[in-house]
Each structure stands twice: as C-alpha cells, then as structure tokens.
N, C-alpha and C. Protein backbone atom coordinates (compact mmCIF):
# COMPACT_ATOMS: atom_id res chain seq x y z
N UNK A 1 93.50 74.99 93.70
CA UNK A 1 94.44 75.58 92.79
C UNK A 1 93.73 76.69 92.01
N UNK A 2 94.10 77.63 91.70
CA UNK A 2 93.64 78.88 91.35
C UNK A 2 94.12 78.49 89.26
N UNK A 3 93.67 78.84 88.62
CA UNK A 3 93.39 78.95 87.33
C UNK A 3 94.21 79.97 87.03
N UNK A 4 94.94 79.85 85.90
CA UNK A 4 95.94 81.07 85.03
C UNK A 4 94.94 81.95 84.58
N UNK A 5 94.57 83.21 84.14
CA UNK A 5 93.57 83.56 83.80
C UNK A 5 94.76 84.34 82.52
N UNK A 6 95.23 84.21 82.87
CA UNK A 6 96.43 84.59 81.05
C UNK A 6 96.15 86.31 81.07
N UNK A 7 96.33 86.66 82.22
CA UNK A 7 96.19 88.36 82.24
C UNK A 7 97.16 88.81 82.34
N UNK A 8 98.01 89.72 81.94
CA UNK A 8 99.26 90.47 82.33
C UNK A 8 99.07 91.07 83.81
N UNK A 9 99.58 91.59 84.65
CA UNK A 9 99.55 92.14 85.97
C UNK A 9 100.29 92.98 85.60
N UNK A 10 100.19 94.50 86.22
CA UNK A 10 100.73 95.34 85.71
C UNK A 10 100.84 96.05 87.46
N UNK A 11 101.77 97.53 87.29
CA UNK A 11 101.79 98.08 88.86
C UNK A 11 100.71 98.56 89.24
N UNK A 12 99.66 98.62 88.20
CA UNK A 12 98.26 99.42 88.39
C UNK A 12 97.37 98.28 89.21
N UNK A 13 97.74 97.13 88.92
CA UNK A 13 97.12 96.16 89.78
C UNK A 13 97.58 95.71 91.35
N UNK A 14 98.47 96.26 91.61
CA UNK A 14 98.52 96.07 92.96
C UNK A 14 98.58 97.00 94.28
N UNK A 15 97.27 96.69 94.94
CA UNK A 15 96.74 97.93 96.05
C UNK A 15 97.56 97.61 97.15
N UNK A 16 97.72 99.02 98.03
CA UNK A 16 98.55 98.92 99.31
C UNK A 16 97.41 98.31 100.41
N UNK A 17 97.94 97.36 101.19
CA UNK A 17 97.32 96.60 102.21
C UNK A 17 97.32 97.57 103.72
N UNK A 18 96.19 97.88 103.98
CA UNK A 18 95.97 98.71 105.34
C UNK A 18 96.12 99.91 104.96
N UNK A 19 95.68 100.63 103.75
CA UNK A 19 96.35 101.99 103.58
C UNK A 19 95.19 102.45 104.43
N UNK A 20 95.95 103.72 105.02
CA UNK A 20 95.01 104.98 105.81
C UNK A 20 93.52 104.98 104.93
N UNK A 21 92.66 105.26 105.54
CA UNK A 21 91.57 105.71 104.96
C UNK A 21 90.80 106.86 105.56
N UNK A 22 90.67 108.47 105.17
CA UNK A 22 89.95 109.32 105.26
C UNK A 22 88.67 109.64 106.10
N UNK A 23 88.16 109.67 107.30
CA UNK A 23 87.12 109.82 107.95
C UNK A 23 86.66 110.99 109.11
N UNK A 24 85.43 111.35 108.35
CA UNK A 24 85.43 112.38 109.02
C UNK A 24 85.15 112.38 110.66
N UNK A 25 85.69 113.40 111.70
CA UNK A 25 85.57 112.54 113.03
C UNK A 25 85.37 114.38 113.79
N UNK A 26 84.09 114.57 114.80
CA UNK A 26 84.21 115.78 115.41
C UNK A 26 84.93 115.75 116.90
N UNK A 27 85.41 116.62 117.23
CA UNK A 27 86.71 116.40 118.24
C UNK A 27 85.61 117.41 119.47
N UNK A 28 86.47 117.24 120.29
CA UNK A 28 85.84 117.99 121.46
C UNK A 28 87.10 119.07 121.83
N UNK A 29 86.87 120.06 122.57
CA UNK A 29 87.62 121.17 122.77
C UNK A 29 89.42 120.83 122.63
N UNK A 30 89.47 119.65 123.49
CA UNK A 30 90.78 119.60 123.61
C UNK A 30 91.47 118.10 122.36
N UNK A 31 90.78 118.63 121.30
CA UNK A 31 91.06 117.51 120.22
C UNK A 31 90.99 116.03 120.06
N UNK A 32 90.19 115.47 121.39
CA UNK A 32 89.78 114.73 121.39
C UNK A 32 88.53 113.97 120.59
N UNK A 33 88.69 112.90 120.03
CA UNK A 33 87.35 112.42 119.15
C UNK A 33 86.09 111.68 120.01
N UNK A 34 85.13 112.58 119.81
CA UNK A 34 83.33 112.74 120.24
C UNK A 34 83.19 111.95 119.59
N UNK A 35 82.92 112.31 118.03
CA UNK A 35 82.42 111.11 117.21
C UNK A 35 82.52 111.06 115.91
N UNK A 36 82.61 109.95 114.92
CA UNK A 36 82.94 109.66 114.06
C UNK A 36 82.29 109.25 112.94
N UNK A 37 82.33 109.46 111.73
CA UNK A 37 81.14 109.26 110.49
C UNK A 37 81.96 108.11 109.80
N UNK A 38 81.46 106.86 109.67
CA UNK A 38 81.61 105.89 109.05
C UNK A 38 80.67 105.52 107.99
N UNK A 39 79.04 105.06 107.91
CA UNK A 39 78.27 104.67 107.31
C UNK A 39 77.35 106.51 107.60
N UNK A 40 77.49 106.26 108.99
CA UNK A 40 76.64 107.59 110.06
C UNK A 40 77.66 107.74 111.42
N UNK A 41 76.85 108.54 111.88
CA UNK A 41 78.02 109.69 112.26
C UNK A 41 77.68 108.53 113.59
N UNK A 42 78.33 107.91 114.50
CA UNK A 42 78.32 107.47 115.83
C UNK A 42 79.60 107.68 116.60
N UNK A 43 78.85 107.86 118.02
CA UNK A 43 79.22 108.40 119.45
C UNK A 43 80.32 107.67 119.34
N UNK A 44 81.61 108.13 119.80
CA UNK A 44 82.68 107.62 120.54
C UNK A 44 82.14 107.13 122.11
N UNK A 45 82.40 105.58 122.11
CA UNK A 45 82.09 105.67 123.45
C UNK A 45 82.73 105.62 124.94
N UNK A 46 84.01 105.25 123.98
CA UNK A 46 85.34 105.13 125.19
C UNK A 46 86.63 105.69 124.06
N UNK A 47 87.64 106.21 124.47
CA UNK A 47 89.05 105.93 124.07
C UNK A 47 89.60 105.28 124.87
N UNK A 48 90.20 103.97 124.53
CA UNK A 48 90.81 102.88 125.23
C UNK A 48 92.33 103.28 125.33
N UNK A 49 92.47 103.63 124.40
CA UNK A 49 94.36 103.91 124.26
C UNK A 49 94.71 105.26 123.32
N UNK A 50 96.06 105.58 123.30
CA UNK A 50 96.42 107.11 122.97
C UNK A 50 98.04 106.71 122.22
N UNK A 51 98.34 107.28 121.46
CA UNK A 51 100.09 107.07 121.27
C UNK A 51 100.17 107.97 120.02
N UNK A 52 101.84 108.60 120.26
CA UNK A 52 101.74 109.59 119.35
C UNK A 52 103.16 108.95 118.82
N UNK A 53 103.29 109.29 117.47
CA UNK A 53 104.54 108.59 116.29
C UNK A 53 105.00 110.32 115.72
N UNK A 54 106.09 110.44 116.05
CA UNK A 54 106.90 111.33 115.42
C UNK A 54 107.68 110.65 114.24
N UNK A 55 108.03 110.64 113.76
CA UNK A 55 108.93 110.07 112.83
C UNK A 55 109.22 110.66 111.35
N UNK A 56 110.53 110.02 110.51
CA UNK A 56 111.07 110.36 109.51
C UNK A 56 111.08 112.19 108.85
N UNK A 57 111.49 112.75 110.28
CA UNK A 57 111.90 113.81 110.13
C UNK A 57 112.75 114.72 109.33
N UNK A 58 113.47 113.67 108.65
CA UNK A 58 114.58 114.39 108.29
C UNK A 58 114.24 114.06 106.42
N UNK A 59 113.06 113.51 106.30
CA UNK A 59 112.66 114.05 104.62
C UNK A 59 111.55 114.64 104.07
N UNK A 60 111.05 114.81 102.89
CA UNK A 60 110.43 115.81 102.55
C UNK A 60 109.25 116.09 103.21
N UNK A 61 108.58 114.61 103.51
CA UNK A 61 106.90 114.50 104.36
C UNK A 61 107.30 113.77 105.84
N UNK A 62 107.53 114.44 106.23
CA UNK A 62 107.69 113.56 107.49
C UNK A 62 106.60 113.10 108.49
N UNK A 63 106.72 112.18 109.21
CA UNK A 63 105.44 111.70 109.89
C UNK A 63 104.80 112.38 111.02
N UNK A 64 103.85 112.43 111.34
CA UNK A 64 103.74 113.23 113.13
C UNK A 64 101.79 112.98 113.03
N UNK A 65 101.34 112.07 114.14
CA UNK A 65 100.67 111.45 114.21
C UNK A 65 100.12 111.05 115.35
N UNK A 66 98.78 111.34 115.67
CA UNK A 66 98.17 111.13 117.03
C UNK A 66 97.19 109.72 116.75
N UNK A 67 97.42 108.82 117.18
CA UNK A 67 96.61 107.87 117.37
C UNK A 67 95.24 107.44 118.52
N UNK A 68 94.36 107.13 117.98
CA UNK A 68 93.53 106.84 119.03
C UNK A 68 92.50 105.35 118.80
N UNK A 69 93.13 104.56 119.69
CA UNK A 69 92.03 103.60 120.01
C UNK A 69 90.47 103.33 120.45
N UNK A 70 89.71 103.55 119.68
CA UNK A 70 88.42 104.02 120.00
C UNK A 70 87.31 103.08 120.21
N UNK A 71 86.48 103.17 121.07
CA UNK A 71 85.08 101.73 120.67
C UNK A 71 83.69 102.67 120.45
N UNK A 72 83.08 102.48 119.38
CA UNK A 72 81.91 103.55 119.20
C UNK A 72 80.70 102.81 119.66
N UNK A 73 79.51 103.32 119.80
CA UNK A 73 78.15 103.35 120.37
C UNK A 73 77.95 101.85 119.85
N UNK A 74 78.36 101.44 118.86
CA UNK A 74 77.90 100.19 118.60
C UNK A 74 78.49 99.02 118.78
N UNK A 75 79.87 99.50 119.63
CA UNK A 75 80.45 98.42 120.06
C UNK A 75 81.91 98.26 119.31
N UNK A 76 81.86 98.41 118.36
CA UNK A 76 83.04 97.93 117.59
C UNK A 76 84.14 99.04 117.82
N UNK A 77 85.42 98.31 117.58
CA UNK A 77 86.73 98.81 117.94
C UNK A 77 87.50 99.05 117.15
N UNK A 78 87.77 100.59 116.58
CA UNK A 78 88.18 100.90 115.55
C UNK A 78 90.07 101.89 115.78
N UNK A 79 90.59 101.96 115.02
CA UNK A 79 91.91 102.85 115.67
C UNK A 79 92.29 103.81 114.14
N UNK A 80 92.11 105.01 114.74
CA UNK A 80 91.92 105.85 113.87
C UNK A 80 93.09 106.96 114.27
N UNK A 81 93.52 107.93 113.33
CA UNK A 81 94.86 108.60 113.91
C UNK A 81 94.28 110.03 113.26
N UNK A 82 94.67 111.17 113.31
CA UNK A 82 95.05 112.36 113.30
C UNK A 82 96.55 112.67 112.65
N UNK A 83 96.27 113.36 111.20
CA UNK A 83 97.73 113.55 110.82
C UNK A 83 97.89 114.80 111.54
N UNK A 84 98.88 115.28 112.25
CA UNK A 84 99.23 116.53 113.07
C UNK A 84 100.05 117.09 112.08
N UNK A 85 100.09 116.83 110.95
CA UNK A 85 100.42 117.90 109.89
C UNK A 85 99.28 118.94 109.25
N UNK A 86 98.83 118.04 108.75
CA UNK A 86 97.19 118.54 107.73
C UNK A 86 96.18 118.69 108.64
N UNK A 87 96.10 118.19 109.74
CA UNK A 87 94.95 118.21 110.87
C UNK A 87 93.83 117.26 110.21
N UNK A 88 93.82 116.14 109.37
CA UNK A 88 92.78 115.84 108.74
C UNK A 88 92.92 113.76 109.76
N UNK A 89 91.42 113.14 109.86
CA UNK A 89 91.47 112.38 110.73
C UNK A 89 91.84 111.16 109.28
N UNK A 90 92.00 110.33 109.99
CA UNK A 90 91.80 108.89 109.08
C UNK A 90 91.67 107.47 110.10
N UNK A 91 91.39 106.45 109.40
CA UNK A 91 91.11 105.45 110.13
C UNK A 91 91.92 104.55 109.26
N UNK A 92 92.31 103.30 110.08
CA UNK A 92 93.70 103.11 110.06
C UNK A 92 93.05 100.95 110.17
N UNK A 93 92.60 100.31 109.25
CA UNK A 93 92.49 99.30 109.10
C UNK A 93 93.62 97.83 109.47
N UNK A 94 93.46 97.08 110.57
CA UNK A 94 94.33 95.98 110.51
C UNK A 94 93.76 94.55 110.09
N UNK A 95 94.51 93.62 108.97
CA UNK A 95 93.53 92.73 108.54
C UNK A 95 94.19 91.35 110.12
C-alpha cells in the first residue's frame, strides 16, 4: 500500500508516457539512418522495418512521419521516426 503523502497533484505533475524524444541521427544520401547519437554516436546496423503515418491533415499541425525500426552496433532495438515536416529525427520509446 503506498502512503498518502498529503501533497496536492497539480497538471504540472503529470508527464506524457512515451513522448517522442529528440535524437540526433546522420542519414545517408537517400535519408536513410547510418547512425545515431544516444549516449555516443553508434552504427546503425540493420533497418528491420520502414512505415510511413500521414495523418490529421486537416488541422493546424498535422502529422507526416517516417518511421524506422533500427538495431545499432550494440545490439539493441530501438524505433525512431523522422518528422517529414521539420526534418528533425526523434526516438520514439515503448514501455
């Protein structure tokens, strides 16, 4: 059982679960991701999978989004997307 801690909760206290997170990633000619800076910059060593999300077109920010399933030099399997608006990469957390 968890303890009352007699704190108010306010909207400032509650974070979005899986939000995008910012990472820098160098692409190869045809916009494909080489490799990616997490801690340090490591090799892409496969793209496993690809999928692109158009969506909610019709309001102010609409979505448009290249995804990529990636496994880097060290093994681990990360899925990181490309906003095809801003051109800026992010990595994309599932708990």
């Amino acid at each position: 059982m968890v303890a009352n801690t007699r704190t108010e909760t306010g909207a400032d206290a509650i974070q979005p679960v899986n939000a995008p997170q910012p990472v820098e990633v160098k692409e190869d000619a045809d916009g494909r991701p080489l490799k990616l800076r997490l801690t340090h910059w490591q090799k892409v060593a496969s793209i496993e999978d690809t999928w692109r999300i158009d969506d909610e077109w019709w309001r102010e920010k609409p979505v448009s989004r290249l995804y990529c399933e990636v496994i880097v030099a060290s093994g681990r399997r990360l899925t990181i997307f490309k906003d095809l608006l801003n051109s800026l990469w992010y990595r994309q957390n599932y708990i």
